[in-house]
N, C-alpha and C. Protein backbone atom coordinates (compact mmCIF):
# COMPACT_ATOMS: atom_id res chain seq x y z
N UNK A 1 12.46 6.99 -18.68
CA UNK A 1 11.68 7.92 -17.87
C UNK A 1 11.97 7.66 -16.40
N UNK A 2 11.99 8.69 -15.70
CA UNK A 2 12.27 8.48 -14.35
C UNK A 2 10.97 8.54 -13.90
N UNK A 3 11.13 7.73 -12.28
CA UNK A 3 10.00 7.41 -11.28
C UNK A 3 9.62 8.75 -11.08
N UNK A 4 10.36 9.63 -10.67
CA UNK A 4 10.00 10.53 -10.17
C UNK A 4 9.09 11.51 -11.21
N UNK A 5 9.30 11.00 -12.11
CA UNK A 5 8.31 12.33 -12.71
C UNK A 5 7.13 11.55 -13.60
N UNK A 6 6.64 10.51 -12.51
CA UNK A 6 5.46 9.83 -12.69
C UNK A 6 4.55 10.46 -11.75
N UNK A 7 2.99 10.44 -11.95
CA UNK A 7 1.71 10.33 -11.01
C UNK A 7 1.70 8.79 -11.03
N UNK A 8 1.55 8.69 -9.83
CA UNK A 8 1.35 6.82 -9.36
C UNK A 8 -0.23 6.70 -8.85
N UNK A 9 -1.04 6.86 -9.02
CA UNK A 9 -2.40 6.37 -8.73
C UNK A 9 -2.37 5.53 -7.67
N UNK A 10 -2.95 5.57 -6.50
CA UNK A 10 -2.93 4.60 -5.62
C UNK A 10 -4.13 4.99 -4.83
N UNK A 11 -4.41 3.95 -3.52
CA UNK A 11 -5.85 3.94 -2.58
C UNK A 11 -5.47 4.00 -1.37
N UNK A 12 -6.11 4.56 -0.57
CA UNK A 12 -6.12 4.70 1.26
C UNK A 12 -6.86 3.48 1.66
N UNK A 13 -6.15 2.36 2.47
CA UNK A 13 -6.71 1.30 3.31
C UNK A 13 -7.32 0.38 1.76
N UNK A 14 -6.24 -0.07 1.09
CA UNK A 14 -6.62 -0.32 -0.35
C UNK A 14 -7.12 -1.93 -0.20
N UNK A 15 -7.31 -2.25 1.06
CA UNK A 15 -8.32 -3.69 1.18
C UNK A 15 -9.12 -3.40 1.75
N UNK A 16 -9.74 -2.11 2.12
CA UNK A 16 -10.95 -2.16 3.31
C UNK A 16 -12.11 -1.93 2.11
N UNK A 17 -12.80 -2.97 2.53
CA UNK A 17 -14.35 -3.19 1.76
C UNK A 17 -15.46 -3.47 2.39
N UNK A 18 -14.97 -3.78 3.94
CA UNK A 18 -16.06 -3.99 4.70
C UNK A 18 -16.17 -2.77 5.79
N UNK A 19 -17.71 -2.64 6.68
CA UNK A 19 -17.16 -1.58 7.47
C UNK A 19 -18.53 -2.90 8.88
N UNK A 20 -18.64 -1.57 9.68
CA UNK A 20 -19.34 -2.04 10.64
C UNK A 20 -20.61 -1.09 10.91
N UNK A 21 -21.61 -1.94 10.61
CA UNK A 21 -22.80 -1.12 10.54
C UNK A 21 -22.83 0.01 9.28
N UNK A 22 -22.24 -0.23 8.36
CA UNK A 22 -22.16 1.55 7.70
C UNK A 22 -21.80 2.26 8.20
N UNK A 23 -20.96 2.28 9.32
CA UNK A 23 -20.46 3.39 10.46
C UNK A 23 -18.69 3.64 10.28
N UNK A 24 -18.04 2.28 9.96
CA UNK A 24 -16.53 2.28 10.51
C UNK A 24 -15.81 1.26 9.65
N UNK A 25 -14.76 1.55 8.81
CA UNK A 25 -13.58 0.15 8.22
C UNK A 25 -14.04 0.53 6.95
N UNK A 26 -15.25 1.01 6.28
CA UNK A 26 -14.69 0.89 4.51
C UNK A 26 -13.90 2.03 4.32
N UNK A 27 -13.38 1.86 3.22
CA UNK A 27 -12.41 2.78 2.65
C UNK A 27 -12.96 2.78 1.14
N UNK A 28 -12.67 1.28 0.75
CA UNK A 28 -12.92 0.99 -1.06
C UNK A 28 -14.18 0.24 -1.11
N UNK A 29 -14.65 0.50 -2.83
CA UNK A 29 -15.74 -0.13 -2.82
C UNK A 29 -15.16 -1.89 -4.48
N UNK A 30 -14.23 -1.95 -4.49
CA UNK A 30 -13.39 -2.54 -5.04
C UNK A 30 -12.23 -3.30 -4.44
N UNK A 31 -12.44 -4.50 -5.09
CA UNK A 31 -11.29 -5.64 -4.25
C UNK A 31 -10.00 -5.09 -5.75
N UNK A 32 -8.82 -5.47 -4.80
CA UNK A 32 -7.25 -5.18 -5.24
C UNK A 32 -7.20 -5.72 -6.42
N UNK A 33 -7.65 -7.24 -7.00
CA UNK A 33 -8.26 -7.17 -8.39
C UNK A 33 -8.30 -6.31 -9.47
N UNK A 34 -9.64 -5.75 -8.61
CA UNK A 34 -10.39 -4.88 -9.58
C UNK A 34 -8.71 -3.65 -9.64
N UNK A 35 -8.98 -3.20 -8.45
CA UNK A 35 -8.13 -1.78 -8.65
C UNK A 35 -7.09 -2.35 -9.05
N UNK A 36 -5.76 -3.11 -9.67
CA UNK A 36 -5.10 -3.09 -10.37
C UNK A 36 -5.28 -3.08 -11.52
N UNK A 37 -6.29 -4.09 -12.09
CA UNK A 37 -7.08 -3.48 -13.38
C UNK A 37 -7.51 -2.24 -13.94
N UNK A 38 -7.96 -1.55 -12.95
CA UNK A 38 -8.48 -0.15 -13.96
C UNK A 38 -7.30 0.74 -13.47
N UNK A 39 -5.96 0.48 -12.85
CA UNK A 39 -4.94 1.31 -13.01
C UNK A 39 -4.18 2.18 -11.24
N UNK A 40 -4.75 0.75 -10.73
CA UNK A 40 -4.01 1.24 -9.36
C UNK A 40 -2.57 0.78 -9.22
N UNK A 41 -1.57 1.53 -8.52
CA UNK A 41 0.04 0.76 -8.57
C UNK A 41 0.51 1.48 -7.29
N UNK A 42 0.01 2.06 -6.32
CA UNK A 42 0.17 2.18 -5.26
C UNK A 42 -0.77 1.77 -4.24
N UNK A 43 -0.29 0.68 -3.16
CA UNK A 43 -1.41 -0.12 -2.29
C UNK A 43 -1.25 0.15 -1.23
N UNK A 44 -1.70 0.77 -0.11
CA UNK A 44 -2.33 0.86 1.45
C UNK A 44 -2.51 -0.42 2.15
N UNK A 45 -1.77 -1.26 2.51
CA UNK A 45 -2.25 -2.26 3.41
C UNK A 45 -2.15 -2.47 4.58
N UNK A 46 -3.10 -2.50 5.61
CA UNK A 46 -3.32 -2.74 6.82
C UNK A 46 -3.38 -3.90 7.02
N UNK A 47 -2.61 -4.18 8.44
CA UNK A 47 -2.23 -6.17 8.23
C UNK A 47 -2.38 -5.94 10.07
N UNK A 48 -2.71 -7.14 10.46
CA UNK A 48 -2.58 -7.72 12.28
C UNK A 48 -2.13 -9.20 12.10
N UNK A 49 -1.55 -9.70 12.56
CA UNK A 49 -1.14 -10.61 13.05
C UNK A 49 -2.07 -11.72 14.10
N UNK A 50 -2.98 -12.66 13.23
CA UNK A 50 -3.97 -13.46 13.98
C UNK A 50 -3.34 -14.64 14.06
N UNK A 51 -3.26 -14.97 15.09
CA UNK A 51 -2.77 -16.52 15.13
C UNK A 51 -1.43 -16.88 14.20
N UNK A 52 -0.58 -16.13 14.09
CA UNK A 52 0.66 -16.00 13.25
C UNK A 52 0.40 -15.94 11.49
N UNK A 53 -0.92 -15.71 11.39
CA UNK A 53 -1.42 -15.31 9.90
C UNK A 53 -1.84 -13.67 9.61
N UNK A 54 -1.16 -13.52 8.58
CA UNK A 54 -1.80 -11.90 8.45
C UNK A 54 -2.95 -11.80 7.89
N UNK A 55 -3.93 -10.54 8.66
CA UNK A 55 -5.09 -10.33 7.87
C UNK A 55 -5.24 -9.04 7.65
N UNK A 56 -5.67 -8.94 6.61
CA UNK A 56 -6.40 -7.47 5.96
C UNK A 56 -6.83 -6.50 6.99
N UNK A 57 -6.50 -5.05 8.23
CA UNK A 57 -7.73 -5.15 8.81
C UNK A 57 -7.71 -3.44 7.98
N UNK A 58 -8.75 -2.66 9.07
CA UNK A 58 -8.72 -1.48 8.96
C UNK A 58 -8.98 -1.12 10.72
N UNK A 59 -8.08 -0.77 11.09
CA UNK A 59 -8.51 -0.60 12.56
C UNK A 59 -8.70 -1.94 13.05
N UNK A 60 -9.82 -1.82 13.54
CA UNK A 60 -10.54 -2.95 14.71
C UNK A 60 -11.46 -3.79 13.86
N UNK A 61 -11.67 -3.41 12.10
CA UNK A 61 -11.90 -3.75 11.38
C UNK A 61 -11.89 -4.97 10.47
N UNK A 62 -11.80 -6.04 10.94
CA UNK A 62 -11.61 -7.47 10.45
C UNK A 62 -11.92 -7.55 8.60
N UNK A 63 -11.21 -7.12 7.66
CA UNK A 63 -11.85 -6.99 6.68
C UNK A 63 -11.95 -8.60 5.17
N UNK A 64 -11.98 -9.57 6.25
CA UNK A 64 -12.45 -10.86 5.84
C UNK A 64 -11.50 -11.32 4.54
N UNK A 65 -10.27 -10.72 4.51
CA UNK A 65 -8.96 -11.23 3.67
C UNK A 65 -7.56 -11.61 4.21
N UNK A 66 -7.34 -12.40 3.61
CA UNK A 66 -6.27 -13.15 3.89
C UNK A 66 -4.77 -11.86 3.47
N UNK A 67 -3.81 -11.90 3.56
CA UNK A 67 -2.59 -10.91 3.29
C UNK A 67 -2.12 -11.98 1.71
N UNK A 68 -1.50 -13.24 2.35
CA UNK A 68 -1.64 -14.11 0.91
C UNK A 68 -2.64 -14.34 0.12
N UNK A 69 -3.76 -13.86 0.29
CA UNK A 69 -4.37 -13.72 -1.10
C UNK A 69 -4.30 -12.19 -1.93
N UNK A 70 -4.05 -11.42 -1.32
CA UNK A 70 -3.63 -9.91 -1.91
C UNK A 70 -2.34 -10.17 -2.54
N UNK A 71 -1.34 -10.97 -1.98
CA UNK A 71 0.03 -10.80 -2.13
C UNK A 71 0.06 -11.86 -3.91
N UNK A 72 -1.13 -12.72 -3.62
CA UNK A 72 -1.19 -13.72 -5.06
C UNK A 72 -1.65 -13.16 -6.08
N UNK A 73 -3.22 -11.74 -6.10
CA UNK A 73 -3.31 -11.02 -6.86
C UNK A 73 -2.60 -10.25 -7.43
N UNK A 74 -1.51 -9.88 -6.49
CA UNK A 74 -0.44 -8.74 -6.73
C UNK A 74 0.62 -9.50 -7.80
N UNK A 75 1.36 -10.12 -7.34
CA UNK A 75 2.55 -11.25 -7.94
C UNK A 75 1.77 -12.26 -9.20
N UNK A 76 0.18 -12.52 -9.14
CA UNK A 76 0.07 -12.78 -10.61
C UNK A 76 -0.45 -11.98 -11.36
N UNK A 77 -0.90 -10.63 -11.36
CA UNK A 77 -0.45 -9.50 -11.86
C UNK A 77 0.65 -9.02 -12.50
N UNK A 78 1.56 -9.07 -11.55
CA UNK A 78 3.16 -8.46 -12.12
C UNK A 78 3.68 -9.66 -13.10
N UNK A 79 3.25 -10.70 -12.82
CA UNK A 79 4.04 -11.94 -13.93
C UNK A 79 2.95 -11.99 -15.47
N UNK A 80 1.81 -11.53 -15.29
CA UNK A 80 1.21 -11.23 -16.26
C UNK A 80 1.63 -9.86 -17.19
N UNK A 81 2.10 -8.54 -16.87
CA UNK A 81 2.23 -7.70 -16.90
C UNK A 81 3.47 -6.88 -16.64
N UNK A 82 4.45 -7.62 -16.90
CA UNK A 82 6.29 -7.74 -16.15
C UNK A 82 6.67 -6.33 -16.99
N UNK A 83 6.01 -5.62 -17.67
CA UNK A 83 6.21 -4.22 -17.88
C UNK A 83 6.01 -3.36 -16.39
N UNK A 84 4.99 -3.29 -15.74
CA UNK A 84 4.62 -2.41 -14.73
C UNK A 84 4.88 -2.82 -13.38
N UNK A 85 5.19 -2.14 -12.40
CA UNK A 85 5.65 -2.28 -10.85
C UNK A 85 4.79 -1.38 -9.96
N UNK A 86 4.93 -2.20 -8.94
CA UNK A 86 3.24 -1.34 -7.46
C UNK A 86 4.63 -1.21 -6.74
N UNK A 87 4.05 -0.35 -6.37
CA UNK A 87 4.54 0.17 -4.38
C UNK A 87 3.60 0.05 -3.66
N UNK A 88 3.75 -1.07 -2.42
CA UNK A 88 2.83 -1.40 -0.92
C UNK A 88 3.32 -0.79 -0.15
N UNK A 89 2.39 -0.16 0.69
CA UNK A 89 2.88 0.35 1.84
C UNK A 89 2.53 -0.75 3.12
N UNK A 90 2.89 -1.24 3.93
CA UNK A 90 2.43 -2.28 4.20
C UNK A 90 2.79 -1.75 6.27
N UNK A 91 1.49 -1.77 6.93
CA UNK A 91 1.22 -1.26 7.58
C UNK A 91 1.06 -1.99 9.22
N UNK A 92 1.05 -2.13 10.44
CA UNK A 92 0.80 -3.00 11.13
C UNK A 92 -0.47 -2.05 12.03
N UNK A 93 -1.66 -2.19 11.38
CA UNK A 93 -2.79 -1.50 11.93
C UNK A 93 -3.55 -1.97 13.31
N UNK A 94 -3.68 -2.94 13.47
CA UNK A 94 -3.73 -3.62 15.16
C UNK A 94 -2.64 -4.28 15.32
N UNK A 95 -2.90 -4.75 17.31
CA UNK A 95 -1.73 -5.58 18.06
C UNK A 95 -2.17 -7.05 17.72
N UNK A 96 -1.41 -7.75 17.63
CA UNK A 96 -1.10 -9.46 17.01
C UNK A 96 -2.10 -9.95 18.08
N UNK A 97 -2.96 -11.32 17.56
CA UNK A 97 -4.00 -11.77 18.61
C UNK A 97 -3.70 -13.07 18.41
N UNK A 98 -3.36 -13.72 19.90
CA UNK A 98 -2.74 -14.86 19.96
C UNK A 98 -1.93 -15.42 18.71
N UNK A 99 -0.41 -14.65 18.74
CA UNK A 99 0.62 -14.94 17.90
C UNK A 99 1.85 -15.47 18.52
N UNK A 100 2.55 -15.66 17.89
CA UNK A 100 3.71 -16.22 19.27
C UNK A 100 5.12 -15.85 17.88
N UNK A 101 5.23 -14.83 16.75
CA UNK A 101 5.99 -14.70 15.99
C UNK A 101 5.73 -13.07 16.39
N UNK A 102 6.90 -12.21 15.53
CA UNK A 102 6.82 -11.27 15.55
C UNK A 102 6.84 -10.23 14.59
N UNK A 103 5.73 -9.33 14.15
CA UNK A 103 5.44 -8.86 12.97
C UNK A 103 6.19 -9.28 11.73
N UNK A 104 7.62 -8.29 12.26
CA UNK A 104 8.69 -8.40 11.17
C UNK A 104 9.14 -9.57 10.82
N UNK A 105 9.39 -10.41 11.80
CA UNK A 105 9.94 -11.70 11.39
C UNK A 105 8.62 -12.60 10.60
N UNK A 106 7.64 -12.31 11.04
CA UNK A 106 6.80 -13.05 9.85
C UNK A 106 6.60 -12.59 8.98
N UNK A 107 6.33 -10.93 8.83
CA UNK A 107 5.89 -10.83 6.99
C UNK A 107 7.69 -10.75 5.92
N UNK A 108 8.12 -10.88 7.01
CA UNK A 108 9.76 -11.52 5.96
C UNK A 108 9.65 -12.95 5.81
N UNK A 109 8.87 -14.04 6.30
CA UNK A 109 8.21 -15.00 6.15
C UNK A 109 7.58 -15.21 4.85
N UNK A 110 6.49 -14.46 5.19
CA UNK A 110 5.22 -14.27 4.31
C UNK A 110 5.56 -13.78 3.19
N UNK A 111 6.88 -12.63 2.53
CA UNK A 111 7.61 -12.55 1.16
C UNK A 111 8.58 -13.08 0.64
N UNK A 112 8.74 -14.18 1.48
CA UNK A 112 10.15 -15.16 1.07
C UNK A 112 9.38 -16.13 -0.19
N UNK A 113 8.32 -16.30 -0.28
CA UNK A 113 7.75 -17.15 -1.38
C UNK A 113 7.88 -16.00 -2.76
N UNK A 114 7.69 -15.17 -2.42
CA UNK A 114 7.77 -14.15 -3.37
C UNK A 114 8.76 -13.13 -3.93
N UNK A 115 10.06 -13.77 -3.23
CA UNK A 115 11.30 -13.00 -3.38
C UNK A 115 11.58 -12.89 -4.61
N UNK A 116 11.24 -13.26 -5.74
CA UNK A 116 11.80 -13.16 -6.87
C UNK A 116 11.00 -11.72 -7.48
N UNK A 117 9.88 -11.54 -6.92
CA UNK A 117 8.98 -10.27 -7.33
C UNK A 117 9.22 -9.11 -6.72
N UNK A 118 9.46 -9.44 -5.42
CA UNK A 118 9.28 -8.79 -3.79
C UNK A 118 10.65 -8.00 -3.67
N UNK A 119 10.71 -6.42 -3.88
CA UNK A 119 11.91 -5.73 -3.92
C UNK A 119 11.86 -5.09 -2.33
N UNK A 120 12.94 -5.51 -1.67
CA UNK A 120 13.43 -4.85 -0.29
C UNK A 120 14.37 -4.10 -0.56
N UNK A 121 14.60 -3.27 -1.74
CA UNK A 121 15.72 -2.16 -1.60
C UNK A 121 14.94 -1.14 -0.71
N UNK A 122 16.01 -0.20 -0.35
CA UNK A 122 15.78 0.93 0.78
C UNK A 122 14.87 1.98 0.13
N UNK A 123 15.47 2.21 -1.34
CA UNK A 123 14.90 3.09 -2.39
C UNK A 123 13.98 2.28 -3.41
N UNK A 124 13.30 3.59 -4.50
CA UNK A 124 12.94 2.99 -5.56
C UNK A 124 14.13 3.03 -6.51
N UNK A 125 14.14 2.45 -7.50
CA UNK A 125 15.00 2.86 -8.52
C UNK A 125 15.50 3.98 -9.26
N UNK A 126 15.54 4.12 -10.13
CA UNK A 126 15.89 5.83 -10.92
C UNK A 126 14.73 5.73 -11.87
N UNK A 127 14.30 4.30 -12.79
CA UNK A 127 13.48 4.42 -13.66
C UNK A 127 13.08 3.56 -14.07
N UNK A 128 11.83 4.00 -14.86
CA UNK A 128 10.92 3.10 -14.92
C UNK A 128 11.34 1.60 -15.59
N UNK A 129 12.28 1.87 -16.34
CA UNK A 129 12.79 0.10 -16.42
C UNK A 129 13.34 -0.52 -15.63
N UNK A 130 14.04 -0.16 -15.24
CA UNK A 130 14.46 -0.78 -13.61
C UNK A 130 14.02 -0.83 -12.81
N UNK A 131 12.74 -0.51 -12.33
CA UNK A 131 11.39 -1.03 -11.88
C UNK A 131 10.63 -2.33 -12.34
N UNK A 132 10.60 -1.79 -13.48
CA UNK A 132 9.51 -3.26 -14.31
C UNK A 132 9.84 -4.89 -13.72
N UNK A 133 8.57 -5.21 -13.50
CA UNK A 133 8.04 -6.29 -12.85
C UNK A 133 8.57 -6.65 -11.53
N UNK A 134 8.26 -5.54 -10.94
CA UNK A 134 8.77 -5.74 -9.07
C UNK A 134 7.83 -5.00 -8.49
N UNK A 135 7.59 -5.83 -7.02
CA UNK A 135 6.29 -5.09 -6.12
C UNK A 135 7.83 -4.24 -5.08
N UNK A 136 7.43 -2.99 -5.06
CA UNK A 136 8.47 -2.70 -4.12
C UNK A 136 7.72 -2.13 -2.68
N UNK A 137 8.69 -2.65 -1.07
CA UNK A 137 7.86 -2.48 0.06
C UNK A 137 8.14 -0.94 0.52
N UNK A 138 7.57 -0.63 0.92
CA UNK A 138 6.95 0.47 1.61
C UNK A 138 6.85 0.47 3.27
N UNK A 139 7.52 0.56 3.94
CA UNK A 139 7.29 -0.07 5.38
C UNK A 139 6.52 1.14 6.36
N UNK A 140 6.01 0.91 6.66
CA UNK A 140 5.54 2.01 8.00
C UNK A 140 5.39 1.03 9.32
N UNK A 141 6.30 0.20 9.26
CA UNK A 141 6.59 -0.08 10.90
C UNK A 141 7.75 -0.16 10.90
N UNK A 142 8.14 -0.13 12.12
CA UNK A 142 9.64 0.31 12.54
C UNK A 142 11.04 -1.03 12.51
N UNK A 143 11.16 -1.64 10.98
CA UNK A 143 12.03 -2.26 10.98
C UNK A 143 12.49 -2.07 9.41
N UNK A 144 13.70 -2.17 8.90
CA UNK A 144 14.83 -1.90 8.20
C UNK A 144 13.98 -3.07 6.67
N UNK A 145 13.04 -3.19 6.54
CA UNK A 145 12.37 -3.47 5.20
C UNK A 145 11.91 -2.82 4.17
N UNK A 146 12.63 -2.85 3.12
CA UNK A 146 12.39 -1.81 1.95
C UNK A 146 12.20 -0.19 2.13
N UNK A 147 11.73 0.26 1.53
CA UNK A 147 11.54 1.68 1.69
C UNK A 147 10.98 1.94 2.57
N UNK A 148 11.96 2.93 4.08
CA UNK A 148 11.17 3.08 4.95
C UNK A 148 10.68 4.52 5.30
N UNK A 149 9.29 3.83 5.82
CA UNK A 149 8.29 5.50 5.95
C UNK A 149 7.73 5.36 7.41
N UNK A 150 8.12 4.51 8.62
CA UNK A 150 7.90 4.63 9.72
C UNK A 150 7.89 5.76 9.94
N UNK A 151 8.92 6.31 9.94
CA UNK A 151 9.16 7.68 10.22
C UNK A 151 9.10 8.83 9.38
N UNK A 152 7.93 9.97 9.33
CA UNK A 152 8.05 10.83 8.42
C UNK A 152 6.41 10.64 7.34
N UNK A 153 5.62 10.09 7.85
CA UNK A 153 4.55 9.41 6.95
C UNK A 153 3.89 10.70 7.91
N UNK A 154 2.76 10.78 7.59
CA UNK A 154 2.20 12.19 8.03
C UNK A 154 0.76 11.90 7.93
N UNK A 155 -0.07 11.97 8.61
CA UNK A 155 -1.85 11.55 8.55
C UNK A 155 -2.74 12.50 7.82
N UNK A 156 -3.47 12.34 7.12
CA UNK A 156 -4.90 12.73 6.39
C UNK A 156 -4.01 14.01 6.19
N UNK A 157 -3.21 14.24 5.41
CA UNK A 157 -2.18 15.41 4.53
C UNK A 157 -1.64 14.82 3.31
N UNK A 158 -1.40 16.19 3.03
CA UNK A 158 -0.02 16.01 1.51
C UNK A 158 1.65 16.28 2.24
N UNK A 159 2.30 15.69 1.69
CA UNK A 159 3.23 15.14 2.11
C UNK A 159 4.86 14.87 1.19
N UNK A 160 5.98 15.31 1.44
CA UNK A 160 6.82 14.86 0.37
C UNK A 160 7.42 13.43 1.89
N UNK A 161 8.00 12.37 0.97
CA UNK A 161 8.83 11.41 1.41
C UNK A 161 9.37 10.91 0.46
N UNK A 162 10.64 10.54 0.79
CA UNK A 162 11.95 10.23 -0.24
C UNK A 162 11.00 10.21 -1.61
N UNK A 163 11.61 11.51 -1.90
CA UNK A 163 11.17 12.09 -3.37
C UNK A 163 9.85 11.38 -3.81
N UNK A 164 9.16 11.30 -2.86
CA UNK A 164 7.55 11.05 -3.28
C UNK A 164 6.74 11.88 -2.83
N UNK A 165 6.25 12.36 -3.62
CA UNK A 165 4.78 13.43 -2.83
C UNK A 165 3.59 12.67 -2.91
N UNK A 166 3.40 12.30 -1.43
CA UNK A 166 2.27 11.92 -1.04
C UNK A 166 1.06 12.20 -0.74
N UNK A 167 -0.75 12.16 -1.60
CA UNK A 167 -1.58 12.77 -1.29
C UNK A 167 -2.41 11.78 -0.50
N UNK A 168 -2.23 12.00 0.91
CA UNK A 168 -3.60 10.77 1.74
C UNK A 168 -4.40 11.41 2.22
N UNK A 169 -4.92 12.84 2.04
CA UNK A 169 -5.80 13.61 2.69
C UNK A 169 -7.17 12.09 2.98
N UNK A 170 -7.62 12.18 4.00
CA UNK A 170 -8.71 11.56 4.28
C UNK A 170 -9.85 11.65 5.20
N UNK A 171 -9.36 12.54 6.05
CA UNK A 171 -10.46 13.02 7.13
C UNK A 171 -10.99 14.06 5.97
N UNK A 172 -12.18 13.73 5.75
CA UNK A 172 -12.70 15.01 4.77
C UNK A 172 -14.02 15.07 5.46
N UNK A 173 -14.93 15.88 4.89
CA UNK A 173 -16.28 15.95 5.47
C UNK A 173 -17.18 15.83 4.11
N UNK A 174 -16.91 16.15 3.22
CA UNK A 174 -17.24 16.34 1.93
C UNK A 174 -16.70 15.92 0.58
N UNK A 175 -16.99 15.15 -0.26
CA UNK A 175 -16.22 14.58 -1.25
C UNK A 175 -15.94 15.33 -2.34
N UNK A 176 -16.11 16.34 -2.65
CA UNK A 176 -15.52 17.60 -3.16
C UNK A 176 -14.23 18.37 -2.71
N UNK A 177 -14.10 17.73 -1.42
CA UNK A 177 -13.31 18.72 -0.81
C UNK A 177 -11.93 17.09 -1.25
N UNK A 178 -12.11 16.00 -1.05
CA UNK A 178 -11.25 14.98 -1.66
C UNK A 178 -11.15 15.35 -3.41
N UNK A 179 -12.15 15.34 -4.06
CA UNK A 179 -11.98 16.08 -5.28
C UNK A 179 -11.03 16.94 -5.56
N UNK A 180 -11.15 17.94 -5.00
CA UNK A 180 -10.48 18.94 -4.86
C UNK A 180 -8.74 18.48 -4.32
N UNK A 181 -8.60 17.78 -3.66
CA UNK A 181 -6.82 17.42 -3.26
C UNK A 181 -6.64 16.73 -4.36
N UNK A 182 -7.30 15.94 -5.28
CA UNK A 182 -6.90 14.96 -5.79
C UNK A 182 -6.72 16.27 -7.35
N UNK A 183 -7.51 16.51 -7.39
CA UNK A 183 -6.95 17.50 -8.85
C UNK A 183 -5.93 18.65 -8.56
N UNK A 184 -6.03 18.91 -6.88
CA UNK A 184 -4.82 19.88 -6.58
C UNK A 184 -3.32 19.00 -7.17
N UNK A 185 -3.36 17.74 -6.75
CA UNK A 185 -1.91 17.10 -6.94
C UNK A 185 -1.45 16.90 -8.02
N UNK A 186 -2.52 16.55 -9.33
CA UNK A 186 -2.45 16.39 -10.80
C UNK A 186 -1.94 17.88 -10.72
N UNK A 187 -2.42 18.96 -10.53
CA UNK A 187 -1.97 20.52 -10.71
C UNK A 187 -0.62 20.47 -10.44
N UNK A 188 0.35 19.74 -9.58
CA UNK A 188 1.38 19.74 -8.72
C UNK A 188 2.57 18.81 -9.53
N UNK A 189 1.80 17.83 -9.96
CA UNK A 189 2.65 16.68 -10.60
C UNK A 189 3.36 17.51 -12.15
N UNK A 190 2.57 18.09 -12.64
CA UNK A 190 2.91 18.94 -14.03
C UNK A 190 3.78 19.89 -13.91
N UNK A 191 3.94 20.12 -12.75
CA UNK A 191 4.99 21.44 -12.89
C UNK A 191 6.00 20.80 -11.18
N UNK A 192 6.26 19.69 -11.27
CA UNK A 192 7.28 18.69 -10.52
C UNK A 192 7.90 17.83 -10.69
């Protein structure tokens, strides 16, 4: 079976669990855990650079996780489960606070423990076996790591990128109206 004529289930800001005041930063009400369990394989991660450690944020959003502990759920996941493969999109959502490394050069750091899981091809594969048991990256910052979507990623829309149609609608006002994109794309995936 080819990738492409999969629905990939995935989350917007897929570590934000905390917010501020009830006002700002949640996204999910589920840690990465959970959502790989009941069937997530596409991940949203927002990362800053604290003190040359990555953290979880959402915005200005401090969301009280480590990047290596997502990256340990993820990778003992896939070694449990070496049938199935995630795509991260892996994001640089604030500026680095007192760091003295530089994004890229650290989270190529931060997946060198994990290179045996950790796929930096440009593309995904053709299919789903040649996928199996690899996290593949997703980049949306501007350096030459795995699949890149710096350029061409598109905000709170639907979206095609290298043969992925992307649904992140998120500015909504109404959760019907998210309802509604999310069964529009199932409508989309069947006849794509």
């Amino acid at each position: 079976t080819k990738i492409t004529e999969l629905s990939i289930p995935g989350t917007h800001d897929s570590g934000a669990t905390r917010s501020i005041f009830d006002v700002s930063g949640k996204c999910q009400d589920t840690s990465i855990e959970t959502q790989l369990n009941i069937g997530v394989r596409f991940f949203d991660i927002r990362l800053q650079l604290v003190e040359d450690d990555f953290r979880v944020v959402h915005s200005f959003v401090d969301q009280k996780l480590d990047f290596e502990d997502v990256l340990e759920d993820m990778t003992d996941f896939i070694k449990e489960h070496n049938e199935e493969f995630l795509i991260v999109s892996i994001k640089e959502d604030a500026s680095p606070v007192n760091s003295t490394n530089w994004f890229e050069d650290e989270i190529l750091e931060e997946f060198e423990e994990y290179k045996d899981i950790i796929c930096f091809d440009n593309s995904l594969p053709e299919t789903i076996k040649d996928a199996r048991g690899k996290i593949y990256i997703l980049s949306r910052f501007n350096t030459p790591i795995g699949i890149p979507a710096y350029y061409g990623w598109q905000d709170s829309t639907s979206f095609e990128l290298d043969n992925m149609y992307i649904q992140d609608n998120y500015c909504i006002t109404d959760v019907t109206v998210k309802q509604k994109d999310i069964l529009d794309t199932i409508e989309y995936a069947k006849t794509h």
